[in-house]
Protein backbone atom coordinates (compact mmCIF):
# COMPACT_ATOMS: atom_id res chain seq x y z
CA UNK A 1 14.03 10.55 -27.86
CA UNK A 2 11.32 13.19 -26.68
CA UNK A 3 11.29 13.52 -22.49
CA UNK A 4 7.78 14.33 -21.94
CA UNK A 5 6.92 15.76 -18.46
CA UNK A 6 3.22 15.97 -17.40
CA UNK A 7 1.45 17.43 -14.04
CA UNK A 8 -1.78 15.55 -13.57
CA UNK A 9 -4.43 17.08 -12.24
CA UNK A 10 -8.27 16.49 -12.50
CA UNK A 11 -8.89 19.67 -14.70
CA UNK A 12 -5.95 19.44 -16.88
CA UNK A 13 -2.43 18.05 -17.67
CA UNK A 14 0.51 20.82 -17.47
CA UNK A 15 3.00 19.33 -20.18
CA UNK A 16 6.24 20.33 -21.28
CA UNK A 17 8.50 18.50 -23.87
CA UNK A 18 11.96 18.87 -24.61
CA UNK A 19 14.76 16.22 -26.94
CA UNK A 20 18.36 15.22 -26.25
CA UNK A 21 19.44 18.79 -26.76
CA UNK A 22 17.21 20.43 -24.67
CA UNK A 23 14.50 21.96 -27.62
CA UNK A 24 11.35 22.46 -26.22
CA UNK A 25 9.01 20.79 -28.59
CA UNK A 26 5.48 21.37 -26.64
CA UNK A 27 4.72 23.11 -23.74
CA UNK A 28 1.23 24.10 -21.87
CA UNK A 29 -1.71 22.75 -21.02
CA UNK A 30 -4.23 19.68 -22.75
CA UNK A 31 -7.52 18.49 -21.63
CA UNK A 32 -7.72 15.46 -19.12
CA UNK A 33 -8.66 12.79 -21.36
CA UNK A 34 -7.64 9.68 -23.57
CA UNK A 35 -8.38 11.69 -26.54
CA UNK A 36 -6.05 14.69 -24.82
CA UNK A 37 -3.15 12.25 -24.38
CA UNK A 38 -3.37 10.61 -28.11
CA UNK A 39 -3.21 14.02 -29.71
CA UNK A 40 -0.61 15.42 -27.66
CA UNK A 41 1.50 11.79 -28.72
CA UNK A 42 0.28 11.82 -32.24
CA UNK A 43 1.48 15.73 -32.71
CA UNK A 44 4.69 14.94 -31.54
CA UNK A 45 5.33 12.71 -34.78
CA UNK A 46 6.71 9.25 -35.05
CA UNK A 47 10.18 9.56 -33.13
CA UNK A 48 10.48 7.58 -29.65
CA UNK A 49 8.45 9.44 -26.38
CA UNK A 50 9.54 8.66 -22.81
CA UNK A 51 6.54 10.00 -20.76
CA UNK A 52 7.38 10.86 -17.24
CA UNK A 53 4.30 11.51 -14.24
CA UNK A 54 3.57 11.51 -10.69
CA UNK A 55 1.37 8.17 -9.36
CA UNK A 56 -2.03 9.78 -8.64
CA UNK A 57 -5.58 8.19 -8.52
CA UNK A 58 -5.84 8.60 -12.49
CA UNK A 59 -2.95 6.37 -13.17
CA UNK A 60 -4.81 3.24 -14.20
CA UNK A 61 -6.29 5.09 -17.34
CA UNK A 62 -3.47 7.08 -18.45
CA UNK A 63 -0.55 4.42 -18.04
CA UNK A 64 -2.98 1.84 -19.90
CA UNK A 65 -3.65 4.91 -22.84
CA UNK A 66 -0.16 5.37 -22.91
CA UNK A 67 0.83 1.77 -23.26
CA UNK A 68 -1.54 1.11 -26.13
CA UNK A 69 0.29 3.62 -28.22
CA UNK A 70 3.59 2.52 -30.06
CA UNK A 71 6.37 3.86 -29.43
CA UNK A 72 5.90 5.37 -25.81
CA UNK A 73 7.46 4.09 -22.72
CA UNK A 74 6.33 5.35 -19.26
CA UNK A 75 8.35 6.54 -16.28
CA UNK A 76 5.47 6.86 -13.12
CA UNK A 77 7.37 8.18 -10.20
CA UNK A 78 5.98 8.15 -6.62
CA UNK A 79 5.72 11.36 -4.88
CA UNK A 80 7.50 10.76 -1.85
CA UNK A 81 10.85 9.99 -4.39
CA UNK A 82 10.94 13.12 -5.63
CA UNK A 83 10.06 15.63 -2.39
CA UNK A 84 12.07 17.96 -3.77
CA UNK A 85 10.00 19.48 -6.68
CA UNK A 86 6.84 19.85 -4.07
CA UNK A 87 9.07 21.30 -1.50
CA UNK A 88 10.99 23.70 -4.04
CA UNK A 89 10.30 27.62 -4.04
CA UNK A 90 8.80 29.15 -7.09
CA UNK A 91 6.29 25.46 -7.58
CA UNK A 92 4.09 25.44 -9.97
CA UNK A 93 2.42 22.73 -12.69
CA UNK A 94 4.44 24.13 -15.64
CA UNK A 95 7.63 23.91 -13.26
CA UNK A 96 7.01 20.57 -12.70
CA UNK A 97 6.63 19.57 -15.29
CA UNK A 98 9.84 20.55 -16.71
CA UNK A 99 11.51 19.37 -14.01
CA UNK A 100 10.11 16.05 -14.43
CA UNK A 101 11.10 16.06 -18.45
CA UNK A 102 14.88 17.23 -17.50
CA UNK A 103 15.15 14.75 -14.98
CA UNK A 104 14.23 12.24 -17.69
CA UNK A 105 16.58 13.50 -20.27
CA UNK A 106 19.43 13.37 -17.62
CA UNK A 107 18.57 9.91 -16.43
CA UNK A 108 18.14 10.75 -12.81
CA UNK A 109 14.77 9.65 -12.49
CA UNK A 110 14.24 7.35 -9.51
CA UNK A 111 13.25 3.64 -9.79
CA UNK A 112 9.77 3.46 -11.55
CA UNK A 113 6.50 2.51 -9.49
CA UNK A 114 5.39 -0.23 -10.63
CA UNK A 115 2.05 -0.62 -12.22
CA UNK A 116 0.34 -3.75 -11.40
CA UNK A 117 -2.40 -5.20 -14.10
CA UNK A 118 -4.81 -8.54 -14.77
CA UNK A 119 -6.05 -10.11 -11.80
CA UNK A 120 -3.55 -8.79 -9.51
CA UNK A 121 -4.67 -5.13 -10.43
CA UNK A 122 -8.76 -6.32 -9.74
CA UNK A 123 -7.07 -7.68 -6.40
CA UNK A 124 -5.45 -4.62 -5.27
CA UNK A 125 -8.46 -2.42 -5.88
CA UNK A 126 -10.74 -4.99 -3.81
CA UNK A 127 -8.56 -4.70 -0.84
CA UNK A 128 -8.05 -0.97 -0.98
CA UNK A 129 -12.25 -0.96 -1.04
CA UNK A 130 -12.45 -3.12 1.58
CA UNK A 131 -9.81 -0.50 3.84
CA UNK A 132 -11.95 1.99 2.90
CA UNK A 133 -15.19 0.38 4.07
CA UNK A 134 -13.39 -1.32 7.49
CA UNK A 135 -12.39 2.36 7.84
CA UNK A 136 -15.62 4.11 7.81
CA UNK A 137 -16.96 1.76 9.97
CA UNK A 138 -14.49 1.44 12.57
CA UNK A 139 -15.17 5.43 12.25
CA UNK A 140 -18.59 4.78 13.09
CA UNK A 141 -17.91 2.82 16.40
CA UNK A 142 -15.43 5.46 17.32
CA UNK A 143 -18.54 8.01 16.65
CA UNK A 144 -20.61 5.47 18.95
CA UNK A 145 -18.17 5.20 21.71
CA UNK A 146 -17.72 9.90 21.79
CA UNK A 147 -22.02 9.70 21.99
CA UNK A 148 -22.10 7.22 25.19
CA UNK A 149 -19.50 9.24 26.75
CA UNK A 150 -21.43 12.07 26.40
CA UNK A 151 -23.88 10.49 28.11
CA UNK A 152 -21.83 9.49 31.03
CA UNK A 153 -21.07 5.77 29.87
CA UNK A 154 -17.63 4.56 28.83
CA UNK A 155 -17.43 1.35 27.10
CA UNK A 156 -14.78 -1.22 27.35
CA UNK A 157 -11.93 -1.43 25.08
CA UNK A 158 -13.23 -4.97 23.83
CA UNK A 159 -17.28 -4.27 23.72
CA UNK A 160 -17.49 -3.80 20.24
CA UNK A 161 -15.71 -7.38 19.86
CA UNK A 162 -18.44 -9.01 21.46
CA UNK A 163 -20.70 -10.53 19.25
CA UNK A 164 -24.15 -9.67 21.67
CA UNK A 165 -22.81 -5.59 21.33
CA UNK A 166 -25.90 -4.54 19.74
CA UNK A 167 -27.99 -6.24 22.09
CA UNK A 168 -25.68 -4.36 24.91
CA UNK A 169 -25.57 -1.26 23.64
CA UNK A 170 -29.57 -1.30 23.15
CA UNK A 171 -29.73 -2.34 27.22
CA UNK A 172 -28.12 0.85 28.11
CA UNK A 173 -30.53 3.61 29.68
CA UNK A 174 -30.25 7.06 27.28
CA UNK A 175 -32.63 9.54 25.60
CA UNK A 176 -34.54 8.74 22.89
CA UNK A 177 -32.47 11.62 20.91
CA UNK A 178 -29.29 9.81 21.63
CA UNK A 179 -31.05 6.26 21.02
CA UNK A 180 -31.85 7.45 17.47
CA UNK A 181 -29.04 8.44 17.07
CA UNK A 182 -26.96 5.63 18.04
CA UNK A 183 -29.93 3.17 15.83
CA UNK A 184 -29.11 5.04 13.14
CA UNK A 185 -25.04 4.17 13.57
CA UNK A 186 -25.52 0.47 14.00
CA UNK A 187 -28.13 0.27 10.96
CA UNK A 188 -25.11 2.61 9.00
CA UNK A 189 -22.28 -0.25 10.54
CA UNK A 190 -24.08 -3.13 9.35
CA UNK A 191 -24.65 -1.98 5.82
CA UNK A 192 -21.10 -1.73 5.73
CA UNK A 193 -20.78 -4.70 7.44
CA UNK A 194 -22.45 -6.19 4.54
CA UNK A 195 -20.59 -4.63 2.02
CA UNK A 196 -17.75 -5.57 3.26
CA UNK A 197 -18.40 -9.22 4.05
CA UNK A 198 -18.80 -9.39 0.06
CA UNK A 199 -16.01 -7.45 -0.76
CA UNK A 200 -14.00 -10.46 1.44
CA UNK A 201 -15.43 -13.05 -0.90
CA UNK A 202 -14.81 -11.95 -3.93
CA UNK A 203 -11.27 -11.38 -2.82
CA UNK A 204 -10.89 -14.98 -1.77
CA UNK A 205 -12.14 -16.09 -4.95
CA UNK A 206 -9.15 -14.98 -6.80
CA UNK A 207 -7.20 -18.13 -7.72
CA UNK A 208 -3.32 -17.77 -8.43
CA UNK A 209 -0.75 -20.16 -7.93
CA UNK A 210 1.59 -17.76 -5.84
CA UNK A 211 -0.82 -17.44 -3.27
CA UNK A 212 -1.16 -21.34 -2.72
CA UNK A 213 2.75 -20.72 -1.95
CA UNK A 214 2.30 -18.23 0.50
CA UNK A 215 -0.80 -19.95 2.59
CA UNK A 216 2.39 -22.45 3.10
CA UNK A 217 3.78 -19.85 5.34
CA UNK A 218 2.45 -20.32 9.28
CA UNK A 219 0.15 -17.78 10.10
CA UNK A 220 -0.32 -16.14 6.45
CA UNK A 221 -4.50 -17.61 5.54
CA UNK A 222 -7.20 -16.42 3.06
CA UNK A 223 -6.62 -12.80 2.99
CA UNK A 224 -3.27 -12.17 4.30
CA UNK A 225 -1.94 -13.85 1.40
CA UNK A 226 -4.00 -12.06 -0.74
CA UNK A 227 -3.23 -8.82 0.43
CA UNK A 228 0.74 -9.72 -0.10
CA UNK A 229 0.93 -11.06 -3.71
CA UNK A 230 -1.38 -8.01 -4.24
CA UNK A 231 1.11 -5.19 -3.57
CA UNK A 232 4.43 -7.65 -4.07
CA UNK A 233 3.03 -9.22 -7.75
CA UNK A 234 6.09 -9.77 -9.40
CA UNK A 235 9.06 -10.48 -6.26
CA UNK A 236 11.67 -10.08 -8.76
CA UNK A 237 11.73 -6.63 -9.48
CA UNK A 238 12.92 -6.29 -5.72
CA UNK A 239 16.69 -6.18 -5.60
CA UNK A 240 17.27 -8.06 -2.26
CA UNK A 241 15.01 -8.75 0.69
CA UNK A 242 15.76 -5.40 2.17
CA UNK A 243 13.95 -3.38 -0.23
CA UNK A 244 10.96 -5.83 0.04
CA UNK A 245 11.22 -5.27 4.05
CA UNK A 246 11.13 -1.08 3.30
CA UNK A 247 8.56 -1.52 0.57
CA UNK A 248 6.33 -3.30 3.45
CA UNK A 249 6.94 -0.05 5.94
CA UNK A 250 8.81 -2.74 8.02
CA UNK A 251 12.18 -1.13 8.31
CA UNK A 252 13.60 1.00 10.77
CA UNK A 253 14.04 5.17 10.05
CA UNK A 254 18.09 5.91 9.81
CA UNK A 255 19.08 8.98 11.75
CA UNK A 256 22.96 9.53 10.94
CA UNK A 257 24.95 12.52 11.84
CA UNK A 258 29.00 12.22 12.05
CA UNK A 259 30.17 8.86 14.04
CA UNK A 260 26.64 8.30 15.68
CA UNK A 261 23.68 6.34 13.60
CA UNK A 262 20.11 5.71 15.63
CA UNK A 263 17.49 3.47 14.93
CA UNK A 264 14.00 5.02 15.20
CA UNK A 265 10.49 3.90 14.82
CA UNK A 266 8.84 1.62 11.50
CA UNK A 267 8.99 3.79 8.48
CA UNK A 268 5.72 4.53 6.85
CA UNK A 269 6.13 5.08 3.85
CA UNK A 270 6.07 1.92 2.49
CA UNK A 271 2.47 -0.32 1.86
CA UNK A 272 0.73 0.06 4.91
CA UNK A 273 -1.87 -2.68 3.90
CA UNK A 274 1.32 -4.99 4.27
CA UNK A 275 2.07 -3.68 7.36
CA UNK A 276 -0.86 -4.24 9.04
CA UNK A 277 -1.64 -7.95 8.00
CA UNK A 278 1.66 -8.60 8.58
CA UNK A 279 1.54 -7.20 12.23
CA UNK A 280 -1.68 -9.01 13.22
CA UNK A 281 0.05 -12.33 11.40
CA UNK A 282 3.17 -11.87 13.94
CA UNK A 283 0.88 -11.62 16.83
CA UNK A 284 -0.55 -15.05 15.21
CA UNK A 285 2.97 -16.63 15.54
CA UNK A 286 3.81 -15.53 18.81
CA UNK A 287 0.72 -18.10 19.94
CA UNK A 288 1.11 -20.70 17.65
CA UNK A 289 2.80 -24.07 18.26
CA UNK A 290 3.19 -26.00 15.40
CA UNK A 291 6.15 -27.57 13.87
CA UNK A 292 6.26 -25.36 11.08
CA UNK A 293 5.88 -21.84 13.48
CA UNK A 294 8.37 -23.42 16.03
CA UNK A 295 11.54 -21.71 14.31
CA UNK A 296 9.42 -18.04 13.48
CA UNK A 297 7.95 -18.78 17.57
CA UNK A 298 11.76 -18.90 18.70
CA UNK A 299 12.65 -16.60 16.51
CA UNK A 300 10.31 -14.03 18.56
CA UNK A 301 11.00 -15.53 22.17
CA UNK A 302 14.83 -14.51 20.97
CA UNK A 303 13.79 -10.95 20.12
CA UNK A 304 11.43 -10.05 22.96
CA UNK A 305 13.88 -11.26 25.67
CA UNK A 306 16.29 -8.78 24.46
CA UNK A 307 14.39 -6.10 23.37
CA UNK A 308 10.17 -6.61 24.29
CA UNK A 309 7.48 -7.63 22.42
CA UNK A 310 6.66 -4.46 20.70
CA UNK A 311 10.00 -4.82 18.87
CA UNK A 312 10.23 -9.13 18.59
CA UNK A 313 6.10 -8.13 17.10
CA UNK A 314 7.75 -5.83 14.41
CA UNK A 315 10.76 -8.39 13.84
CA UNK A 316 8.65 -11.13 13.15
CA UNK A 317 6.25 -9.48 10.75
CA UNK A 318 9.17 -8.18 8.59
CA UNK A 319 10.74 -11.99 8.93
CA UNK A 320 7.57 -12.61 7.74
CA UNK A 321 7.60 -10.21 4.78
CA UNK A 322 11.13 -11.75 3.51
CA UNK A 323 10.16 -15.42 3.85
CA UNK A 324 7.07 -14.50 1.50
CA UNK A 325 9.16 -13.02 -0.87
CA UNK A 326 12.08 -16.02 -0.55
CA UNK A 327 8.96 -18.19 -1.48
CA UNK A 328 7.74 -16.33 -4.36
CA UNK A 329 11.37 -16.02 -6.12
CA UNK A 330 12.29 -19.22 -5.34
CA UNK A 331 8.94 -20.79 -6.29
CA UNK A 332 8.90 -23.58 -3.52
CA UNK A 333 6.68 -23.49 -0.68
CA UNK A 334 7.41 -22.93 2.89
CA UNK A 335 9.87 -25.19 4.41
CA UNK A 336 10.64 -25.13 8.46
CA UNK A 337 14.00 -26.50 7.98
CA UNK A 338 15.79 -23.70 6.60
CA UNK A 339 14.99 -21.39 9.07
CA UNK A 340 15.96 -23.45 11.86
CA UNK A 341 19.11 -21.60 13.60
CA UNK A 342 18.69 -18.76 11.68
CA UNK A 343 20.21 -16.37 14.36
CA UNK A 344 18.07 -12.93 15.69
């Protein structure tokens, strides 16, 4: 077996290559391209390549170059698993990719990311478009909101909700500098508006059985659904329902230090997409009042009278997170009954 370590950058790939006893067969640098990667493999000769990188906006390409070729298997690792090598004196490309290639000789590579393809894949790159359009406008409004308070009006918390804001905003006595620029905004927030709007469709056009399963669930629709079985796809590579809830940034942080553990805040470094559908769905259920919600409802009236509704908020959308993937490994849609007295 060869343990191939690469640094990917958008100028060039640092590799370095080593077998079971430690040889290095290849070391330095090859261009960043398909035809890079199949003559680095090719010159490497016929025997079995494990080829070990960061995730990084080029892994699409590479892991599907890589997969095509016989006799390679792939180890991507997320960044955040191995802090280590970026917070290690003396970093640089070549050292990390060594590292990486040692680590994969000595089988302490941590669990592989998991690279999502088919319709799934087109899924997941809708949503993260749509983020990136909802972002740049809610950027805009924000930009809105700084140019009326420079002109000595604050708007409420909720205008932009409204669906007459336009019509508002254009009642609202300022210079014709400042109205220009504020035109110019709105005409910038409806494009993306637009954009966005058919981003959402073709997103709720995707068909797949598992998400039939998870519209079962109270307060999961259209796009919350969609947004789940994008960044979940397969529910059993998850070991147990606690890795799902820390894979949706839905667990707690551990602070530990001799006899005394603490709780603190959500961690974050989990699938924040998940997060945040799953938040706004848990707001959903604290409202709703149907049969099917009543045991996730009482569930958060437990919560929030011990603890508030910041924390019973949190606790339902992670409830939330594991009852999606109890559906999807069990196959069966939602059913009430089986949460009913399940304790806080």
């Amino acid at each position: 077996m060869i343990y191939l370590g690469m640094d990917i950058s958008s100028k060039s790939f640092i590799v370095h290559g080593i077998n079971e006893k430690k040889r290095v067969l290849v070391t330095g640098e090859i261009a960043p391209t398909g035809a890079g990667l199949k003559g680095l493999i090719k010159g490497l000769g016929v025997q079995k390549k494990l080829v070990i990188f960061e995730a990084g906006n080029q892994l699409k390409w590479i892991a599907k170059t890589l997969q095509e070729m016989e006799g390679v298997e792939i180890h991507v690792v997320h960044p955040n698993e191995i802090k280590w090598i970026n917070q290690s004196s003396g970093k640089t490309d070549n050292i990390d990719a060594c590292k990486l290639a040692h680590l994969g000789r000595g089988d302490m590579l941590p669990r592989k990311v998991h690279i999502v393809g088919g319709k799934i894949r087109e899924l997941r790159e809708l949503i993260s478009a749509r983020q990136r359009l909802q972002g740049k406008r809610v950027a805009l409004i924000n930009s809105i909101r700084g140019q009326m308070k420079q002109e000595g009006h604050s708007l409420p918390e909720k205008f932009f909700q409204s669906k007459h804001w336009r019509e508002r905003l254009k009642g609202i006595k300022i210079g014709e500098v400042q109205k220009l620029i504020i035109e110019s905004f709105m005409d910038s927030i409806d494009s993306l508006l637009r954009a966005e709007e058919k981003l959402t469709k073709e997103i709720g056009a995707i068909r797949d059985k598992r998400i039939e399963l998870l519209e079962s669930i109270p307060s999961l629709g259209r796009l919350s659904s969609r947004v789940i079985i994008s960044a979940l796809d397969d529910a059993g590579r998850f070991d147990s329902k606690k890795c799902v809830a820390k894979y949706g940034a839905l667990t707690p942080r551990i602070y530990q230090s001799g006899g005394i553990t603490h709780l603190g805040r959500i961690n974050r470094d989990g699938r924040q997409e998940v997060r945040r559908v799953l938040l706004q769905c848990a707001h959903v259920i604290a409202r709703m009042s149907s049969y099917g919600s009543r045991p996730l409802r009482e569930f958060f009236e437990r919560i929030m009278k011990r603890r508030g509704k910041k924390i019973a908020i949190v606790a339902v959308a992670r409830k939330l997170l594991t009852i999606a993937y109890g559906v999807l490994k069990s196959k069966k849609a939602y059913d009430p009954l089986r949460l009913i007295g399940v304790s806080a």
